[in-house]
Protein backbone atom coordinates (compact mmCIF):
# COMPACT_ATOMS: atom_id res chain seq x y z
CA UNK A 1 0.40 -30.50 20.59
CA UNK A 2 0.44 -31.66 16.70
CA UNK A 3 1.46 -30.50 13.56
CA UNK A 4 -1.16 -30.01 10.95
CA UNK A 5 -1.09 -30.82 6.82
CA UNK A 6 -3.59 -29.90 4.88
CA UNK A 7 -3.23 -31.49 1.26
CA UNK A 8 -5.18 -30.91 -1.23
CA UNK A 9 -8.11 -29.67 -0.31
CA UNK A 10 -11.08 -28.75 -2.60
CA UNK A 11 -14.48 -27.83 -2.35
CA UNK A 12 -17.31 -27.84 -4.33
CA UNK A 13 -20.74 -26.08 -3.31
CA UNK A 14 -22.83 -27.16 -6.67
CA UNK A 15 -21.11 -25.67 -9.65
CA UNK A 16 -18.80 -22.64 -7.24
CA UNK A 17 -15.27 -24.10 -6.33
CA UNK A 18 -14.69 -22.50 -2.76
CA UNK A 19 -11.20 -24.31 -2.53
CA UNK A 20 -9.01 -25.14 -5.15
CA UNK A 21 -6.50 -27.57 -4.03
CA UNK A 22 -4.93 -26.15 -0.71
CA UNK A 23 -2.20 -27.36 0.28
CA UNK A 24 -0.70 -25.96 3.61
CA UNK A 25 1.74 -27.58 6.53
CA UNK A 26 1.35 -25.92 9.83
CA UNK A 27 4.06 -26.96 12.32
CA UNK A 28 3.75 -27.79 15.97
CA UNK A 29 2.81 -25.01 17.92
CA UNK A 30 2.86 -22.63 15.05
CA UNK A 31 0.67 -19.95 14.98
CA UNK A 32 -0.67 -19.44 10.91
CA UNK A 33 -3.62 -16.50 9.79
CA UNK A 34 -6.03 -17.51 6.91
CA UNK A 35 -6.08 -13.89 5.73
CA UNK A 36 -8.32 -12.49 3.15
CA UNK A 37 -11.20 -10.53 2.08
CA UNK A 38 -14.83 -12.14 2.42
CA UNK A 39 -15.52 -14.75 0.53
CA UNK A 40 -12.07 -16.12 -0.10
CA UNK A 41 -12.58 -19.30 1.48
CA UNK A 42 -10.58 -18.97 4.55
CA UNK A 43 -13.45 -19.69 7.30
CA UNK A 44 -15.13 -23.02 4.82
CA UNK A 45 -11.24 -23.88 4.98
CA UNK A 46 -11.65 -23.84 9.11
CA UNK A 47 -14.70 -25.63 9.01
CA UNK A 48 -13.33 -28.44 7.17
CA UNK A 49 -10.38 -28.72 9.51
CA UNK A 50 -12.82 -28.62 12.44
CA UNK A 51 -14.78 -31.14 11.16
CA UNK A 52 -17.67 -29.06 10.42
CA UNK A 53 -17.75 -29.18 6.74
CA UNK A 54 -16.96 -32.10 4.41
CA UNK A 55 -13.92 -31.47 1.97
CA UNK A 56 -15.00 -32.79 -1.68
CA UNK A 57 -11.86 -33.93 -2.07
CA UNK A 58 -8.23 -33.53 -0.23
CA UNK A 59 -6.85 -34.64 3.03
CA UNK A 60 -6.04 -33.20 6.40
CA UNK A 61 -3.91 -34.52 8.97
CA UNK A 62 -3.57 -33.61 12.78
CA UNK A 63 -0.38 -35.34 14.32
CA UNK A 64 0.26 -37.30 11.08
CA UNK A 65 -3.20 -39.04 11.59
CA UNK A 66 -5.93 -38.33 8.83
CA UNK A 67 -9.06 -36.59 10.41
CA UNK A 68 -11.50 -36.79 7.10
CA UNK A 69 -14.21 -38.29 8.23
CA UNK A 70 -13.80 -38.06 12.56
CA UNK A 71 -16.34 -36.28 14.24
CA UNK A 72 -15.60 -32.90 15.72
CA UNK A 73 -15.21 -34.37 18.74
CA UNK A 74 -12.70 -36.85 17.76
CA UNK A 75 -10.33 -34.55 16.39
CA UNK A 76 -7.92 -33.67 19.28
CA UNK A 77 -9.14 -29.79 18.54
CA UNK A 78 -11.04 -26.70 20.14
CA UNK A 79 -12.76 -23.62 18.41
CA UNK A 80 -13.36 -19.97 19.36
CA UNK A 81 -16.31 -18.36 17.38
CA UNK A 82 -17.02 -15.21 16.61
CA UNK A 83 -19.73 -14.76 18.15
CA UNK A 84 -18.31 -16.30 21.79
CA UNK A 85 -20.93 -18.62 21.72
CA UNK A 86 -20.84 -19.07 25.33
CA UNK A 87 -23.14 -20.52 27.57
CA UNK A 88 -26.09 -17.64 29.08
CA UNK A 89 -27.55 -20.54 31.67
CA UNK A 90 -23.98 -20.90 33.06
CA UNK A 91 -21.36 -19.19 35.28
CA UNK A 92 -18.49 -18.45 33.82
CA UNK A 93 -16.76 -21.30 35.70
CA UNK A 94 -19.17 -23.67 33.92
CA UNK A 95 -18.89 -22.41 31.12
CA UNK A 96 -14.86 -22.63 31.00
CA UNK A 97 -15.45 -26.50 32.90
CA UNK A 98 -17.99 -27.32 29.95
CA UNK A 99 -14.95 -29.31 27.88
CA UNK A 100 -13.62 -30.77 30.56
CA UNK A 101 -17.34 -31.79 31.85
CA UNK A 102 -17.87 -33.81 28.52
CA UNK A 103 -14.35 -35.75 28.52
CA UNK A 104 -15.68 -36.63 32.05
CA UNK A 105 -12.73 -35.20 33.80
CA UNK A 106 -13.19 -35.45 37.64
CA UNK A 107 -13.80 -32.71 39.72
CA UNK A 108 -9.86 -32.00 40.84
CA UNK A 109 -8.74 -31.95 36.92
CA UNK A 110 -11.80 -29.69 36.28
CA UNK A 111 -11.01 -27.43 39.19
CA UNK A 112 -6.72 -27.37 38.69
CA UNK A 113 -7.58 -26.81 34.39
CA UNK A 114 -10.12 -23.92 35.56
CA UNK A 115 -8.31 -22.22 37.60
CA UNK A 116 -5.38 -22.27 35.17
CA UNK A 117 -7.57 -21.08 32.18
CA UNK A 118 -8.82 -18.33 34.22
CA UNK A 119 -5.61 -17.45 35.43
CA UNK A 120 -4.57 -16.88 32.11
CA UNK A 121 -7.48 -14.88 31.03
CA UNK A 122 -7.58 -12.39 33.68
CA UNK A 123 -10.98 -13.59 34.83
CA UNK A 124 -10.45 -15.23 38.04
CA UNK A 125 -13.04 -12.58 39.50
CA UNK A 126 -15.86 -13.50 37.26
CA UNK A 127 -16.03 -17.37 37.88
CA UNK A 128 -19.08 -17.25 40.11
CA UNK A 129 -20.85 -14.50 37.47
CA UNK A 130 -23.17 -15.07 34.30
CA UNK A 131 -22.22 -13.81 30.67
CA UNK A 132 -24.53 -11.15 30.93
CA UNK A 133 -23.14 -9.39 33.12
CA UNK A 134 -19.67 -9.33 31.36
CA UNK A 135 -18.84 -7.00 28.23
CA UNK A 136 -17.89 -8.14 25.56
CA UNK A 137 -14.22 -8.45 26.21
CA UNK A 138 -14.99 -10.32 28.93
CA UNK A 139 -17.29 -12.77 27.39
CA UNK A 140 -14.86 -13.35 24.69
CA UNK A 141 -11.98 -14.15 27.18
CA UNK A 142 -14.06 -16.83 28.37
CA UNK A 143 -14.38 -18.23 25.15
CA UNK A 144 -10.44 -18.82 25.34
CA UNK A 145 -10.71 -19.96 28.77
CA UNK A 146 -12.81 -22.59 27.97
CA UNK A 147 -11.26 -23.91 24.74
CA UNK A 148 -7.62 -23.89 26.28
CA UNK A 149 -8.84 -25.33 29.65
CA UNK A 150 -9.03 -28.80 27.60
CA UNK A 151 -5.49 -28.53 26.77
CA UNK A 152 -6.17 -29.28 22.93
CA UNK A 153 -3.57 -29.84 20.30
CA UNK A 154 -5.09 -27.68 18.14
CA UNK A 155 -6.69 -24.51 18.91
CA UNK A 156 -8.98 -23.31 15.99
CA UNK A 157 -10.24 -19.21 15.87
CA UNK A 158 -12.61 -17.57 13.74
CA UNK A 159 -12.33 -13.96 13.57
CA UNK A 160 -12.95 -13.92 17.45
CA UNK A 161 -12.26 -10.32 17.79
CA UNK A 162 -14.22 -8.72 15.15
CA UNK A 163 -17.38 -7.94 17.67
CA UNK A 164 -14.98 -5.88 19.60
CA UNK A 165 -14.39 -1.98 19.38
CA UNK A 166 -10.91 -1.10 17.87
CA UNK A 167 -9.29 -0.05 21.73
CA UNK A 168 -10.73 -3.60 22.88
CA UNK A 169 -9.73 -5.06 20.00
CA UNK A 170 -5.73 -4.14 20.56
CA UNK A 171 -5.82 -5.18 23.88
CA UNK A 172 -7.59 -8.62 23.29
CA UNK A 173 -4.70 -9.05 20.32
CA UNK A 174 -2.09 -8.76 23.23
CA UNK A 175 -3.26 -10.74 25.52
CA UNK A 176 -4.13 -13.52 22.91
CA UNK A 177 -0.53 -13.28 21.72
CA UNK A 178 0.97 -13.63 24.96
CA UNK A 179 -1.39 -16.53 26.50
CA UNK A 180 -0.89 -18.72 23.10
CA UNK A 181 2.95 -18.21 23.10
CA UNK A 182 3.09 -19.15 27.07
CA UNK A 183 0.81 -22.40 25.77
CA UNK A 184 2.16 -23.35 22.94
CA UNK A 185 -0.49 -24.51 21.26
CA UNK A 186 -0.40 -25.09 17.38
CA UNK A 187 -3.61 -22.35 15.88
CA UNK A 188 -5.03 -21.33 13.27
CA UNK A 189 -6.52 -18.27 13.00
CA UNK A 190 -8.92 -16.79 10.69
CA UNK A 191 -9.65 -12.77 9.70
CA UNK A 192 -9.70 -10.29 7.14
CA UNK A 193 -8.09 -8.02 9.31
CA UNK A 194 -4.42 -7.96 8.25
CA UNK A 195 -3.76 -5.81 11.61
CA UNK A 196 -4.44 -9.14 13.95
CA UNK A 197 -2.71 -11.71 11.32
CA UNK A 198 0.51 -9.23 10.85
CA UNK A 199 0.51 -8.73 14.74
CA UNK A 200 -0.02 -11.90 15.79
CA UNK A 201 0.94 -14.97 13.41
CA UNK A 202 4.40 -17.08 12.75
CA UNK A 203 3.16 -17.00 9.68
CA UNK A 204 0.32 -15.49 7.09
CA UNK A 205 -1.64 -17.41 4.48
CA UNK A 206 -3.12 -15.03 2.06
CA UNK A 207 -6.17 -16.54 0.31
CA UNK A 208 -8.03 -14.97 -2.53
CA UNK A 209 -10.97 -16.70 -4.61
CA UNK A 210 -10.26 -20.22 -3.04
CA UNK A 211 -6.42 -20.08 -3.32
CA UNK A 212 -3.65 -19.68 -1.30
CA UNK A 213 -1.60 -16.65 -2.97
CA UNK A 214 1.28 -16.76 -0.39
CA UNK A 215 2.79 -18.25 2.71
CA UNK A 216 5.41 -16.63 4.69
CA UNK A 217 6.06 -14.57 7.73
CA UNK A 218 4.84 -11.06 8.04
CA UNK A 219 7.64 -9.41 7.52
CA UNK A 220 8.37 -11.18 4.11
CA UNK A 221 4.53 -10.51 2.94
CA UNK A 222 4.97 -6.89 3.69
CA UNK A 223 8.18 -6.63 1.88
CA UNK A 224 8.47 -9.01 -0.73
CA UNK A 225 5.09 -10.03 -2.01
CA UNK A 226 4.50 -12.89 -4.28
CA UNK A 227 1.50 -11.50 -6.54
CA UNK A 228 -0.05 -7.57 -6.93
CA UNK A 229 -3.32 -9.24 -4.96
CA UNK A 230 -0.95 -9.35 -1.96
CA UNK A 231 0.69 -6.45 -2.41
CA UNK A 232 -2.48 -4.82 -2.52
CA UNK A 233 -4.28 -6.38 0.24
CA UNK A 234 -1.44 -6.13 2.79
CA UNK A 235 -0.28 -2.63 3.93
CA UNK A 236 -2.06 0.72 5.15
CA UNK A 237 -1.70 2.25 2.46
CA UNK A 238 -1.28 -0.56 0.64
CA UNK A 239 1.33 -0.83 -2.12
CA UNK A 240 1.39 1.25 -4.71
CA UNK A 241 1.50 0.07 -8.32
CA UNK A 242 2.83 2.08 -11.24
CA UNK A 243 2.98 0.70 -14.87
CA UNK A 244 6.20 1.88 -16.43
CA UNK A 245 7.81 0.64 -20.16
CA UNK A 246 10.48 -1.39 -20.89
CA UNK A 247 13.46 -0.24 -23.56
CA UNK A 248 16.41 -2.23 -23.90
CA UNK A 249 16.59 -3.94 -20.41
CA UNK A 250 16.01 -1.33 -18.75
CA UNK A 251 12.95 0.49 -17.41
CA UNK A 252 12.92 4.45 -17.56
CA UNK A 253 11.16 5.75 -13.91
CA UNK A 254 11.19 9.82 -14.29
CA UNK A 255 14.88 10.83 -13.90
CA UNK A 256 15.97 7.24 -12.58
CA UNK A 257 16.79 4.30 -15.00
CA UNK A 258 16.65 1.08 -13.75
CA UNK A 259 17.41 -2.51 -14.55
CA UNK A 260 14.52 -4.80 -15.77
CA UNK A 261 13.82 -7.41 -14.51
CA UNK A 262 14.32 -10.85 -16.19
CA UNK A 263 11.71 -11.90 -18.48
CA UNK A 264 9.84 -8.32 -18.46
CA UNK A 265 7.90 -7.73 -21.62
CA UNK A 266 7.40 -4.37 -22.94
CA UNK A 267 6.07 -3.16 -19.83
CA UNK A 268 6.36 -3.82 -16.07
CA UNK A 269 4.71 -3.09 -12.93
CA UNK A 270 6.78 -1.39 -10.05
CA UNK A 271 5.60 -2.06 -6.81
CA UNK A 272 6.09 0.56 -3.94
CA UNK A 273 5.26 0.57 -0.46
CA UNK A 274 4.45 4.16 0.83
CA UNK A 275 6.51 4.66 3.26
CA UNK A 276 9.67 3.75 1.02
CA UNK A 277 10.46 6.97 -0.60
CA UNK A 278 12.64 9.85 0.61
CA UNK A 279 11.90 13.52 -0.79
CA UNK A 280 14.28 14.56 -3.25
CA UNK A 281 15.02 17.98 -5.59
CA UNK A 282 12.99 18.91 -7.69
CA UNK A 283 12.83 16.91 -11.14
CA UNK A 284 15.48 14.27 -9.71
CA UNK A 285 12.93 11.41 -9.28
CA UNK A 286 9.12 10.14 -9.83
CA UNK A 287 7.80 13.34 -10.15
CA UNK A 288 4.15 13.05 -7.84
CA UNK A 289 1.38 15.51 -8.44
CA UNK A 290 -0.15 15.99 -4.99
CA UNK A 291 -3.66 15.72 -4.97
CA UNK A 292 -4.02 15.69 -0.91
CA UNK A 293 -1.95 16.71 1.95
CA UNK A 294 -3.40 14.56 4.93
CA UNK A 295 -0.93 14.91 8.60
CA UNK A 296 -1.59 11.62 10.28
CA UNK A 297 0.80 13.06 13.60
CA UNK A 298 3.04 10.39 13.51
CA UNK A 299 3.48 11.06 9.59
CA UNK A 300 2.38 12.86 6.70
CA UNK A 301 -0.15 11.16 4.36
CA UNK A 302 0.10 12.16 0.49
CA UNK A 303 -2.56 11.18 -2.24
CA UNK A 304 -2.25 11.62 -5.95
CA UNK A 305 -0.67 10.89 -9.04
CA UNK A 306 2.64 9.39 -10.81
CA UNK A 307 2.64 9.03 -14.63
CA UNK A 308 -1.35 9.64 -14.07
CA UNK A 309 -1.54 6.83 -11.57
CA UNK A 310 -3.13 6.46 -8.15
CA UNK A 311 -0.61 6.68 -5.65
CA UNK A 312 -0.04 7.08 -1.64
CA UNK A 313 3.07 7.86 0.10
CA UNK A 314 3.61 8.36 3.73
CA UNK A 315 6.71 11.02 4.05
CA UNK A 316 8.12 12.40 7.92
CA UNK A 317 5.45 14.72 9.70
CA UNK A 318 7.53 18.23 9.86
CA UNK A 319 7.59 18.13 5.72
CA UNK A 320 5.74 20.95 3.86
CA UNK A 321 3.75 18.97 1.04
CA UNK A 322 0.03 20.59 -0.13
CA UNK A 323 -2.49 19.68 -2.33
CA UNK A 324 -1.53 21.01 -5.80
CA UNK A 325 1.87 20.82 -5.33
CA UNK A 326 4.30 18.96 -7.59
CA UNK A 327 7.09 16.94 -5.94
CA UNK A 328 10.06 14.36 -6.53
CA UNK A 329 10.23 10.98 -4.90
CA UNK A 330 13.54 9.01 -5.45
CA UNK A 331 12.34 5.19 -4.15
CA UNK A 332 14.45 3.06 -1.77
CA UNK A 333 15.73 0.85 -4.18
CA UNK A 334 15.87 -1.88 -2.26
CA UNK A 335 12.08 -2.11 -1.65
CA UNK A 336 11.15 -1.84 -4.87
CA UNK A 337 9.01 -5.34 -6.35
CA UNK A 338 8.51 -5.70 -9.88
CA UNK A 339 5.54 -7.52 -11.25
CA UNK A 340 4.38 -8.54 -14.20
CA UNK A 341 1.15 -6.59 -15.70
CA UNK A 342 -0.20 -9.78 -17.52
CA UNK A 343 -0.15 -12.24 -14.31
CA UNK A 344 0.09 -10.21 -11.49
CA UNK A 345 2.84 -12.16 -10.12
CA UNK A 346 6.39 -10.91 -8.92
CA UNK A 347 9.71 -11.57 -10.66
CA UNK A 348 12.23 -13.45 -8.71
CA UNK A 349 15.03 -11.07 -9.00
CA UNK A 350 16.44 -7.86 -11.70
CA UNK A 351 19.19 -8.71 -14.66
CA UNK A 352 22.40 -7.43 -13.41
């Protein structure tokens, strides 16, 4: 396995700057997401690291040995599409041997690494059969097969489950997660589906308009993040953002007065996850004007309006909330993240 650092990567495509110096360490056998919308730069990123595209400027090591300029196949790497890209002229068995074919592995390695692959996959009974007559599922578990069967030290995916329907797409996440932990192989793994990179990664890069806007585990994205971009992105619903003034260190939220935090200008941004709120008495809180009453099962979804602002809160099922009613919210103030409005970036911590 190897340990990956990419430093300072840029890239140019005519006058557009895709990448803006990235700079990101991935340890050995780590398991990282390049997460972000389309168009962020997160799959050119992969391509670089693959090999496939040329970095205008920047570095990136594999096992502390520069790559720039190697071949694809020199790279000690695999790569699962998203479009399987298998083989339609092969059996599956070729198709997982086809790595192992062109490092001109005999016939025993082929056969143990095969068998292994497959074992892994769940796809021992479709050796001897051709892609078309596998579903999709199917076809993309032989994608895996094949790029693990080579044993590399780097195992690159791009958004490999985004053909699949959402059932097939839950399972394939399981699996995935439970074959790369058992193989310990160091991945990266691109999507703009923050569902796969919260349920599957170590940790989470967030990229937005060539940048890297955070790095940490899921957990600490979700709960504490760096910039309103990633508080926005991350979450269903995602956080909720309410502009609220500033008077003599403090910050006045409905009935609630709070500290400010350090450096806050005349206004501040607080930053609220949905599901961190509690009903409380009337007028003994944010006071939310309910615009829609939506019951989810599992909980109760609530659109509308604090201090005129877009808001969504998730509150327990059995609660009687309609549209057009008028409620109080008292926040967990422990989840609360304050950001600035100007650069859309969090404070470190509140003024005592």
């Amino acid at each position: 396995m190897a340990n990956i650092v990419i430093d300072g990567i840029r890239k140019n495509f005519g006058a557009f700057e895709a990448l803006k110096d990235i700079s990101l360490t991935i340890s050995d056998g780590e398991f990282v997401s390049l997460l972000g919308p389309s168009g962020c730069g997160k799959t050119t990123l992969l391509r670089i690291i693959a090999g496939l595209e040329t970095a205008t400027s920047g570095d990136v090591l594999i096992g502390e040995r520069s790559v720039i300029g190697l071949p694809p196949k020199d790279r000690g790497l695999a790569m699962v599409f998203q479009n399987y890209a298998v083989f339609p002229h092969m059996t599956v068995y070729e198709n997982v041997a086809f790595g192992l074919r062109m490092q001109k592995a005999d016939d025993r390695r082929v056969k143990e690494q095969v068998e292994k692959a497959a074992g892994l996959l769940h796809i021992e009974p479709y050796l001897d059969r051709y892609p078309n007559k596998l579903s999709g599922g199917q076809r993309q578990r032989v994608a895996v097969a094949r790029a693990l069967a080579v044993e590399p030290r780097v195992l690159l995916m791009d958004e490999p489950l985004s053909n699949l329907d959402a059932l097939l797409r839950l399972e394939m996440r399981t699996e995935l997660k439970t074959v790369l932990q058992g193989a310990g192989t160091t991945t990266i793994y691109v999507t703009h589906d923050q569902t796969e990179a919260m349920g599957l990664s170590n940790r989470i890069a967030v990229m937005h308009d060539g940048v890297v806007e955070q790095v940490g585990s899921p957990v600490e994205i979700y709960n504490h993040p760096a910039t309103r971009f990633v508080g926005g992105f991350i979450g269903n619903p995602p956080m909720n953002f309410i502009t609220v003034a500033v008077e003599d260190g403090a910050v006045a939220a409905g009935t609630l007065r709070l500290p400010a935090p350090a450096g806050a200008g005349r206004e501040v941004v607080l930053g609220l996850r949905g599901e961190a709120v509690a009903l409380a008495a009337p007028g003994d809180g944010l006071d939310m004007t309910v615009r829609v009453a939506e019951p989810m099962g599992s909980h109760l979804l609530l659109t509308g309006a604090i201090h005129g602002q877009p808001v969504r809160v998730i509150l327990p099922p059995a609660e009687r909330v309609r549209g057009g009613d008028v409620i109080s919210l008292r926040p967990d103030l422990d989840r609360i993240t304050w950001l600035s409005p100007e650069s859309g970036k969090s404070y470190p911590a509140a003024m005592a």
